[in-house]
N, C-alpha and C. Protein backbone atom coordinates (compact mmCIF):
# COMPACT_ATOMS: atom_id res chain seq x y z
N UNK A 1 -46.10 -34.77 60.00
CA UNK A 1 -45.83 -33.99 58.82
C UNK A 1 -45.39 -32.57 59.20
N UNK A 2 -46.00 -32.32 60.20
CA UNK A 2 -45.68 -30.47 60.43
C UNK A 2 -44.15 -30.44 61.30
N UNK A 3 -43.65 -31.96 61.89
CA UNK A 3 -42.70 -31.56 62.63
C UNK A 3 -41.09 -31.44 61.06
N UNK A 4 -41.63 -32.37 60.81
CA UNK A 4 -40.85 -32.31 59.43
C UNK A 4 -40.37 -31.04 58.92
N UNK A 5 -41.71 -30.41 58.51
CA UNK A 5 -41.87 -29.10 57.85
C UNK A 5 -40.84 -27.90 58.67
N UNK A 6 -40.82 -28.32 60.04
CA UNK A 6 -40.27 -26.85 61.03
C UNK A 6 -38.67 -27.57 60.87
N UNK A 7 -38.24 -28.83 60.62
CA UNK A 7 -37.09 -29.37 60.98
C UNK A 7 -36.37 -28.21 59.94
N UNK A 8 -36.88 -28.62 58.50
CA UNK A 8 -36.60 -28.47 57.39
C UNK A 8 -36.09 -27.16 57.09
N UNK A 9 -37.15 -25.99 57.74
CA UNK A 9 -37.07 -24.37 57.76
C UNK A 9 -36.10 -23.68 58.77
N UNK A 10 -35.35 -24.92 59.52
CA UNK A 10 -34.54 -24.65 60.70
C UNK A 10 -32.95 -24.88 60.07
N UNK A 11 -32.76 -26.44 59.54
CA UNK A 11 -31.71 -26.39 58.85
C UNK A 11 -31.04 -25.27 57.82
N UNK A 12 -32.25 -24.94 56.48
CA UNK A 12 -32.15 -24.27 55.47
C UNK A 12 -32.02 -22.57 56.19
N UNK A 13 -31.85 -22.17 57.46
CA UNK A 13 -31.36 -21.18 57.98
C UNK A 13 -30.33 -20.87 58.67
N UNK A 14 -29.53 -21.96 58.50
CA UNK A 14 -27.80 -21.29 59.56
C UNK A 14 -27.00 -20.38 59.11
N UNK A 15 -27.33 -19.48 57.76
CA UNK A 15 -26.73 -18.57 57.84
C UNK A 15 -27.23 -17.27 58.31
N UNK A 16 -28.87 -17.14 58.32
CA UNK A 16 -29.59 -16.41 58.72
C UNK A 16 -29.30 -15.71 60.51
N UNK A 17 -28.85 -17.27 61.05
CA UNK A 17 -28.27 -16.79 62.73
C UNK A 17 -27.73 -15.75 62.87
N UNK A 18 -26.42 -15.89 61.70
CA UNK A 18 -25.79 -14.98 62.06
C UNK A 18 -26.11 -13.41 61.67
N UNK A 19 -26.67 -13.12 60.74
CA UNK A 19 -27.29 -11.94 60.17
C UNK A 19 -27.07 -11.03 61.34
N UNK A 20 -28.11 -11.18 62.08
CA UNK A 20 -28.02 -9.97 63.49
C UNK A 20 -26.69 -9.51 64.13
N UNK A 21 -25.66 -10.81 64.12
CA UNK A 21 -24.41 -10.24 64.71
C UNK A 21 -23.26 -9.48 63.16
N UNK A 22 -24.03 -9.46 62.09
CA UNK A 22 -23.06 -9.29 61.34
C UNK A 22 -23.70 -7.29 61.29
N UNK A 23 -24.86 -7.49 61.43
CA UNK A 23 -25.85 -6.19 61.11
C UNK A 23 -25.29 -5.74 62.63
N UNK A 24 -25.22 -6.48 63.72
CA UNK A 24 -24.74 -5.06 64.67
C UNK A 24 -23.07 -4.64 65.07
N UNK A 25 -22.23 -5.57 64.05
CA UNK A 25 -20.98 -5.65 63.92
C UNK A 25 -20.83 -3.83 62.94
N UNK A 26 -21.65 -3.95 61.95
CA UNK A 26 -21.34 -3.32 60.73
C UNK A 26 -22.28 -1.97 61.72
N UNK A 27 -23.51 -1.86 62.28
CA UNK A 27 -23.77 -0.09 63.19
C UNK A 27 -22.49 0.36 63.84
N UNK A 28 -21.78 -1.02 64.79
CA UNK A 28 -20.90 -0.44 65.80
C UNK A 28 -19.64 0.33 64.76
N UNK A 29 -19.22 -0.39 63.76
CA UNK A 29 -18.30 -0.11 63.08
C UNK A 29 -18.93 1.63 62.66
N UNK A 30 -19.65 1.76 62.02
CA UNK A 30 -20.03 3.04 61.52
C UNK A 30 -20.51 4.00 62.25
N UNK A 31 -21.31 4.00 63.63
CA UNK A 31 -21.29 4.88 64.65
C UNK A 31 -20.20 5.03 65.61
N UNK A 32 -19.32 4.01 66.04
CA UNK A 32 -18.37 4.03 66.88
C UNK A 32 -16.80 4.00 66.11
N UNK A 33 -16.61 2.83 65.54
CA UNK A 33 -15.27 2.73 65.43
C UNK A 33 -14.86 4.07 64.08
N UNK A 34 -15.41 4.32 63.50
CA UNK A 34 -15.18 5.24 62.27
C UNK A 34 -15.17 6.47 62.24
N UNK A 35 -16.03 6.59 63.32
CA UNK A 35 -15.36 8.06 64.10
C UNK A 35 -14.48 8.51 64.53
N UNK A 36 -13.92 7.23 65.46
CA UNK A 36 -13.00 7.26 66.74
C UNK A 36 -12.02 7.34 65.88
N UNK A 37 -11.24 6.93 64.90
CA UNK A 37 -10.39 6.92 63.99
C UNK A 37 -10.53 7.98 63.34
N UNK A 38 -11.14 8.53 62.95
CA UNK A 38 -11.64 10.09 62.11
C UNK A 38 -10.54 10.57 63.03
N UNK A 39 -11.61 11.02 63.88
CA UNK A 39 -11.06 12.32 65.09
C UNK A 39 -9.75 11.87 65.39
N UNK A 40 -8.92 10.99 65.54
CA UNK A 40 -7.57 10.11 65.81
C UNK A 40 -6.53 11.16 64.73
N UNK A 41 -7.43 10.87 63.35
CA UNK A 41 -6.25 11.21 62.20
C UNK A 41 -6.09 12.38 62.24
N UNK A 42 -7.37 13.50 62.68
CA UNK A 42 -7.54 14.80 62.77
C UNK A 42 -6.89 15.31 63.71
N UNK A 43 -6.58 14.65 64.96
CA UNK A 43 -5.69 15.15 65.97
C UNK A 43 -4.30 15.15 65.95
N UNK A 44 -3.77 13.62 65.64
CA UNK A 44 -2.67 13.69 65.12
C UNK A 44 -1.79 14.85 63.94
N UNK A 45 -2.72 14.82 62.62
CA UNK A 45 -2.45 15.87 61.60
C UNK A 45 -1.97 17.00 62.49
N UNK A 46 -3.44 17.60 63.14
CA UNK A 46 -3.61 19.10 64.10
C UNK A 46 -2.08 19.16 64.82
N UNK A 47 -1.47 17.97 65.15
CA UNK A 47 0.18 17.80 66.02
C UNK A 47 1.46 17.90 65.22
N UNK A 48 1.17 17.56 63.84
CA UNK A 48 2.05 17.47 63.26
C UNK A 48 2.57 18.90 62.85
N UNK A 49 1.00 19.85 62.86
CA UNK A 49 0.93 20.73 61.66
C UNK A 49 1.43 21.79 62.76
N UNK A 50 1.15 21.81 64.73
CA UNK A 50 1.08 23.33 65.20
C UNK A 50 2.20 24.32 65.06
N UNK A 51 1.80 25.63 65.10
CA UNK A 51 2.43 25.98 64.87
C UNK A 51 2.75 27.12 65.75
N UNK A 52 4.10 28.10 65.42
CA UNK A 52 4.74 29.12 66.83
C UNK A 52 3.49 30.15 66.82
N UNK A 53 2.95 30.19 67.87
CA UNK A 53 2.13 31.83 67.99
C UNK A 53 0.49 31.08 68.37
N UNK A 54 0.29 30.12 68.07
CA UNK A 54 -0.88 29.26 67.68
C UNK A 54 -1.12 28.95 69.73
N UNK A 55 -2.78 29.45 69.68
CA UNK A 55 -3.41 29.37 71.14
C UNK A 55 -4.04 27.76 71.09
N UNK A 56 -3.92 27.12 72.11
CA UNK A 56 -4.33 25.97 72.24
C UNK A 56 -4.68 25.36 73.74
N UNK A 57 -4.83 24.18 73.72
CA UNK A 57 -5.23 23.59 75.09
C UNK A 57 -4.39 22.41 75.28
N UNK A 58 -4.12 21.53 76.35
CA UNK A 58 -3.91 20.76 76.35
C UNK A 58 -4.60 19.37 76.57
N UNK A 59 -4.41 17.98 76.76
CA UNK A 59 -5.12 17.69 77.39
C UNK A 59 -5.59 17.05 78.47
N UNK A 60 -4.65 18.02 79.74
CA UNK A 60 -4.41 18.37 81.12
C UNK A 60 -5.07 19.36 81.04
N UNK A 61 -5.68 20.17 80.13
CA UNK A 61 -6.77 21.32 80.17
C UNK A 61 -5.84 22.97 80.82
N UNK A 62 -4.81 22.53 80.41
CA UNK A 62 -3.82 24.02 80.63
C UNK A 62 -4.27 24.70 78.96
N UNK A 63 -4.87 25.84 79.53
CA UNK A 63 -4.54 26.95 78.11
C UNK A 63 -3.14 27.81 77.99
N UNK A 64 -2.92 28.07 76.66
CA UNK A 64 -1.80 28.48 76.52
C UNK A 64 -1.17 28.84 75.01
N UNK A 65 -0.26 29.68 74.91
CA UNK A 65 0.49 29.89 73.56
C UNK A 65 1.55 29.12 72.80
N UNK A 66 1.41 28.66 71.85
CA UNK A 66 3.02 27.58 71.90
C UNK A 66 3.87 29.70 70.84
N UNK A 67 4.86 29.20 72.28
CA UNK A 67 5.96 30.03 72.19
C UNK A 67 7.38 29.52 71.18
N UNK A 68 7.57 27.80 71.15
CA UNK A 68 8.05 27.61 70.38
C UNK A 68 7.82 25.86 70.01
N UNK A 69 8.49 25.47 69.00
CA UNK A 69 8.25 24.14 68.29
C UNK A 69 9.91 23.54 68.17
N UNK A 70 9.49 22.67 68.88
CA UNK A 70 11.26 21.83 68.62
C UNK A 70 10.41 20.34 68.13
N UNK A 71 11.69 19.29 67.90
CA UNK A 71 11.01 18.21 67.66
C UNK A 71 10.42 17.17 68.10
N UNK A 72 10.82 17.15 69.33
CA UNK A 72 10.33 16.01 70.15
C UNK A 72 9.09 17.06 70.82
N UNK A 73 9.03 18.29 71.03
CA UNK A 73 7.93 18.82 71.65
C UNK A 73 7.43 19.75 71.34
N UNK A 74 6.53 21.11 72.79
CA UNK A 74 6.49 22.68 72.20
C UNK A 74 6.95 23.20 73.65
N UNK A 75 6.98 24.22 73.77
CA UNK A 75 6.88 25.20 74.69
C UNK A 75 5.74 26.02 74.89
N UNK A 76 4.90 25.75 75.76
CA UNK A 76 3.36 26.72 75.91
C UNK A 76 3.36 27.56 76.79
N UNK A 77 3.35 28.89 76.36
CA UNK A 77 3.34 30.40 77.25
C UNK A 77 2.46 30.15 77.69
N UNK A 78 2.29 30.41 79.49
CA UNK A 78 0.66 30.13 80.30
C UNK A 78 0.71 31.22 80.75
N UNK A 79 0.09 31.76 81.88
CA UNK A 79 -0.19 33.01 82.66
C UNK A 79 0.83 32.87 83.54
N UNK A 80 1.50 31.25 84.10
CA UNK A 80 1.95 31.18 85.30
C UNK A 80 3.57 31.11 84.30
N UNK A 81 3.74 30.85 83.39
CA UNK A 81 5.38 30.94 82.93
C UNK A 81 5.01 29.76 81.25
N UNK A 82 6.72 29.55 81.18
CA UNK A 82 6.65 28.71 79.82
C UNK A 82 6.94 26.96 80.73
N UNK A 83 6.30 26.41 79.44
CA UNK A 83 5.92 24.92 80.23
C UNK A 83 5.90 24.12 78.87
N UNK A 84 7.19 22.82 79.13
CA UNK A 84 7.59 22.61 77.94
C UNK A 84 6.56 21.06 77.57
N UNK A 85 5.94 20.83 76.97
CA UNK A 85 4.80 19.27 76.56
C UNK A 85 5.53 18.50 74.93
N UNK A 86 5.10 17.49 75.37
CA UNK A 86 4.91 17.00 74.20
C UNK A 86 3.82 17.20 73.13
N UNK A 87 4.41 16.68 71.60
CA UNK A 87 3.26 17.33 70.68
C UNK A 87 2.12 16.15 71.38
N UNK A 88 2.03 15.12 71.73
CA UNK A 88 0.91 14.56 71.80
C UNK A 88 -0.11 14.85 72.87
N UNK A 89 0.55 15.86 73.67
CA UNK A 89 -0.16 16.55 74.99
C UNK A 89 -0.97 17.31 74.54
N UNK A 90 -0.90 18.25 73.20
CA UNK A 90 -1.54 19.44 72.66
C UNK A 90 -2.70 18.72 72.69
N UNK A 91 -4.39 19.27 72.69
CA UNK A 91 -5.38 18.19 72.47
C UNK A 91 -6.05 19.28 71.52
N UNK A 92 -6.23 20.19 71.41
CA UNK A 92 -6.78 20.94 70.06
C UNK A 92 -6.48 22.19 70.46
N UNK A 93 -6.79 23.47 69.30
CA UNK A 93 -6.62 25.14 69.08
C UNK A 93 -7.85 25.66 69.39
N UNK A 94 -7.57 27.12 70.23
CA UNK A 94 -8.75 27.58 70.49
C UNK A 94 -9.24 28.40 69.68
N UNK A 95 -10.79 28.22 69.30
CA UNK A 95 -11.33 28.88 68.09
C UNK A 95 -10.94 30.62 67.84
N UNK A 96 -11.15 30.39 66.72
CA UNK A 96 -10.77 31.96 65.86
C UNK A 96 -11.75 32.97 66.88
N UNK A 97 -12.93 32.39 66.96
CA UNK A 97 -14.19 33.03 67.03
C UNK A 97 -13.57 33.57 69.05
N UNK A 98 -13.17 33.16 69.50
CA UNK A 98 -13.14 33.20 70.79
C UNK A 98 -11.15 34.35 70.95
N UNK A 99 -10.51 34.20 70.31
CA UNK A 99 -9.41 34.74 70.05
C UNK A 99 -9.19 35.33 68.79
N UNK A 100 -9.78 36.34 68.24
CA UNK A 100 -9.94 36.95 66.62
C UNK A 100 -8.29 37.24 66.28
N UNK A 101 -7.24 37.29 67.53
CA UNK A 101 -5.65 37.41 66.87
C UNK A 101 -4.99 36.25 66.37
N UNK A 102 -5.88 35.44 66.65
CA UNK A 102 -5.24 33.84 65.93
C UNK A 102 -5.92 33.60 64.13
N UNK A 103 -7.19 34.51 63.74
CA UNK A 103 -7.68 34.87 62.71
C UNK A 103 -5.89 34.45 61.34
N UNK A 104 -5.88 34.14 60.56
CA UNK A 104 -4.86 33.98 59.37
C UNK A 104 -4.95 35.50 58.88
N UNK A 105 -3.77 35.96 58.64
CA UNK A 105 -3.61 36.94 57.58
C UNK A 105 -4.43 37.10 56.46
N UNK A 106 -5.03 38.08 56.32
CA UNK A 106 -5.92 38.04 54.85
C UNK A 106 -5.06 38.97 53.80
């Protein structure tokens, strides 16, 4: 009678198996993948948008000024000369707080 009973509580659960892979499908998605795409759209935008005068980095880790904006690229004033990248090389702007002349017009 009791083997019955466990057969019974084993069948009436095959969707239950999967639960765990659907519950650690749906963390990875929301700690990992939803970020990674965040920051993706935010970088891209940040490429679309830079602009002439604007301090930045690359991400070859050269600091520098974009001196000018054409379309396929920029031109970044360094210490050592001008050095021409693509927009997808730019990897972000260096804060206001650290360069107060990059501050916006008030």
């Amino acid at each position: 009678m009791l083997t019955i009973v466990l057969q019974q509580a084993q069948e009436g659960g095959g969707w239950m198996a999967f639960l765990p892979l659907i519950l650690l499908f749906i963390v990875f998605y929301f700690f990992f993948i939803r970020p990674q795409t965040k920051r993706q759209k935010q970088e891209k935008n940040f490429q679309d948008t830079i602009n002439k005068g604007a301090r930045v980095v690359t991400t070859s880790g050269i600091h520098g000024k974009v001196a000018e904006v054409t379309d396929d690229g920029v031109i970044v004033e360094t210490m050592a000369g001008k050095i021409k990248f693509e927009k997808s090389a730019i990897s972000r702007e260096l804060s206001v707080a650290r360069y107060p002349e990059n501050a916006p017009a008030k």
